[in-house]
N, C-alpha and C. Protein backbone atom coordinates (compact mmCIF):
# COMPACT_ATOMS: atom_id res chain seq x y z
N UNK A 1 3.50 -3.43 4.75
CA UNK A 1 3.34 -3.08 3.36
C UNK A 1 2.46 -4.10 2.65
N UNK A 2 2.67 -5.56 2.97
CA UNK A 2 1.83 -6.76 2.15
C UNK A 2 0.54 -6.40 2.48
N UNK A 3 0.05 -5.96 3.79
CA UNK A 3 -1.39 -5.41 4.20
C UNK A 3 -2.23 -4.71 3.55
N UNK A 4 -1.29 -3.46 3.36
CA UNK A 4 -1.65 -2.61 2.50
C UNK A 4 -1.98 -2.50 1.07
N UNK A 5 -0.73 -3.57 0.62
CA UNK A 5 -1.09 -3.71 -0.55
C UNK A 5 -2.56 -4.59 -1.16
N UNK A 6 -2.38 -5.43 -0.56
CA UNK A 6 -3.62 -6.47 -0.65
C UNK A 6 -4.93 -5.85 -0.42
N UNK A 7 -4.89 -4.64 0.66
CA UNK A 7 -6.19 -3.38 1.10
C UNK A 7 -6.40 -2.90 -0.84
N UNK A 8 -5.22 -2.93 -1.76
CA UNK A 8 -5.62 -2.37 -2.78
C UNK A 8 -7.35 -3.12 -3.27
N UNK A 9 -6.92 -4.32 -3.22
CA UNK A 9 -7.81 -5.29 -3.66
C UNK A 9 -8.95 -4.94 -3.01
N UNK A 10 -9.54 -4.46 -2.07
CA UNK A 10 -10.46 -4.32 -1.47
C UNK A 10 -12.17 -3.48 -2.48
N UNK A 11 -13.27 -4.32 -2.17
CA UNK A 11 -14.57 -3.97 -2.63
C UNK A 11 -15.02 -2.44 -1.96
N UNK A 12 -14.45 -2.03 -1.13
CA UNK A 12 -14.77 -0.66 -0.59
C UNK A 12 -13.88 0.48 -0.97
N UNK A 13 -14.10 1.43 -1.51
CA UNK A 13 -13.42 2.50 -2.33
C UNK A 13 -12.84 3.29 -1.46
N UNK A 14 -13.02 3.03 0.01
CA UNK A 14 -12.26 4.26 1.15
C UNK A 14 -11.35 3.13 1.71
N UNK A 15 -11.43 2.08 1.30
CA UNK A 15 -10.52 1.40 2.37
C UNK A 15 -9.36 1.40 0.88
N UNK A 16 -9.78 1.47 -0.11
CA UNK A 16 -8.26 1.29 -1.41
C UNK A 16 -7.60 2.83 -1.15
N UNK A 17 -8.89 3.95 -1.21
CA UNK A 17 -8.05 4.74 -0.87
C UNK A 17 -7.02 5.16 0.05
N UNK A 18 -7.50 4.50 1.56
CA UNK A 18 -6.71 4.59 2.58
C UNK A 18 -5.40 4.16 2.41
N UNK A 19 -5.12 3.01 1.65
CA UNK A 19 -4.09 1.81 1.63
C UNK A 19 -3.28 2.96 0.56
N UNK A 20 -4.18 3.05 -0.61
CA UNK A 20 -2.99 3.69 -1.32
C UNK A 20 -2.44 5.19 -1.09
N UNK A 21 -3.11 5.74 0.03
CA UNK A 21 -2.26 6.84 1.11
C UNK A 21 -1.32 6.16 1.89
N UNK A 22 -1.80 5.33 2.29
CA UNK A 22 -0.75 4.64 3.34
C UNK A 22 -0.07 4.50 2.69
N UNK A 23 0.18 3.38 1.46
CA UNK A 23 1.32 3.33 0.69
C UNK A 23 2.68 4.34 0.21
N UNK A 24 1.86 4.98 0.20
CA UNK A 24 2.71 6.71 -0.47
C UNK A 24 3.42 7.00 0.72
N UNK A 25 3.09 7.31 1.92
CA UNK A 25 3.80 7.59 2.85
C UNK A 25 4.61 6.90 3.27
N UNK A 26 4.75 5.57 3.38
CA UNK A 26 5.57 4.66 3.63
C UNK A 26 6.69 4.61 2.61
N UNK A 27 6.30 5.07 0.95
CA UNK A 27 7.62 5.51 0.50
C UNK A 27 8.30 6.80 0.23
N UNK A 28 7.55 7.25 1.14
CA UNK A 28 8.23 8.67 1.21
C UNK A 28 9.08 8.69 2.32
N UNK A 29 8.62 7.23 3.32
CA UNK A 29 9.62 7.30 4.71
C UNK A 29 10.56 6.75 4.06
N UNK A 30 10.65 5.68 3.20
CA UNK A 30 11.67 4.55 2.96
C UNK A 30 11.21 4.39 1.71
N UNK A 31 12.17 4.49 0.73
CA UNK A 31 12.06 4.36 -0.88
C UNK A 31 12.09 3.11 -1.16
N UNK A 32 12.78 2.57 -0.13
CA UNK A 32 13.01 0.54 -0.41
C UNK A 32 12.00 -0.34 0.31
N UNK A 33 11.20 -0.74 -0.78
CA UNK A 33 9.96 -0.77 -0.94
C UNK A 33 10.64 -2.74 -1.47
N UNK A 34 11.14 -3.25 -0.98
CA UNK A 34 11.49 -4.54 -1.38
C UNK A 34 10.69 -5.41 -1.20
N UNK A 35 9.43 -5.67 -1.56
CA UNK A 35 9.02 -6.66 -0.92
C UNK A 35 8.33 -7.72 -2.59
N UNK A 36 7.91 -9.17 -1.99
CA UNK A 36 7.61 -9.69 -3.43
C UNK A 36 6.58 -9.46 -3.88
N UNK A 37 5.26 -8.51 -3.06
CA UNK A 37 3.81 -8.24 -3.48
C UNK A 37 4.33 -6.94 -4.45
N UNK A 38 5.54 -6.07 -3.98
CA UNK A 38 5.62 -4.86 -4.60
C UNK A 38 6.52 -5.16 -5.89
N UNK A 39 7.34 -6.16 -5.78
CA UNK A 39 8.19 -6.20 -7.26
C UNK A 39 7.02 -7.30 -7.88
């Protein structure tokens, strides 16, 4: 998830998009999303 999130930050507009797909799915597997990049 810290991967991903940090991919937000990214200068390339397909790699933020990717991350923030990835993201979504990962809380659609698991809603508990605990981590300290996400709170």
């Amino acid at each position: 998830m810290c991967a991903l999130i940090y991919a937000l930050n990214d200068t390339d507009e397909r790699v933020r998009a990717q991350a923030a797909n990835e993201i979504g799915d990962e809380l659609r597997k698991n809603s508990c999303c605990c981590s300290q990049e996400v709170v």
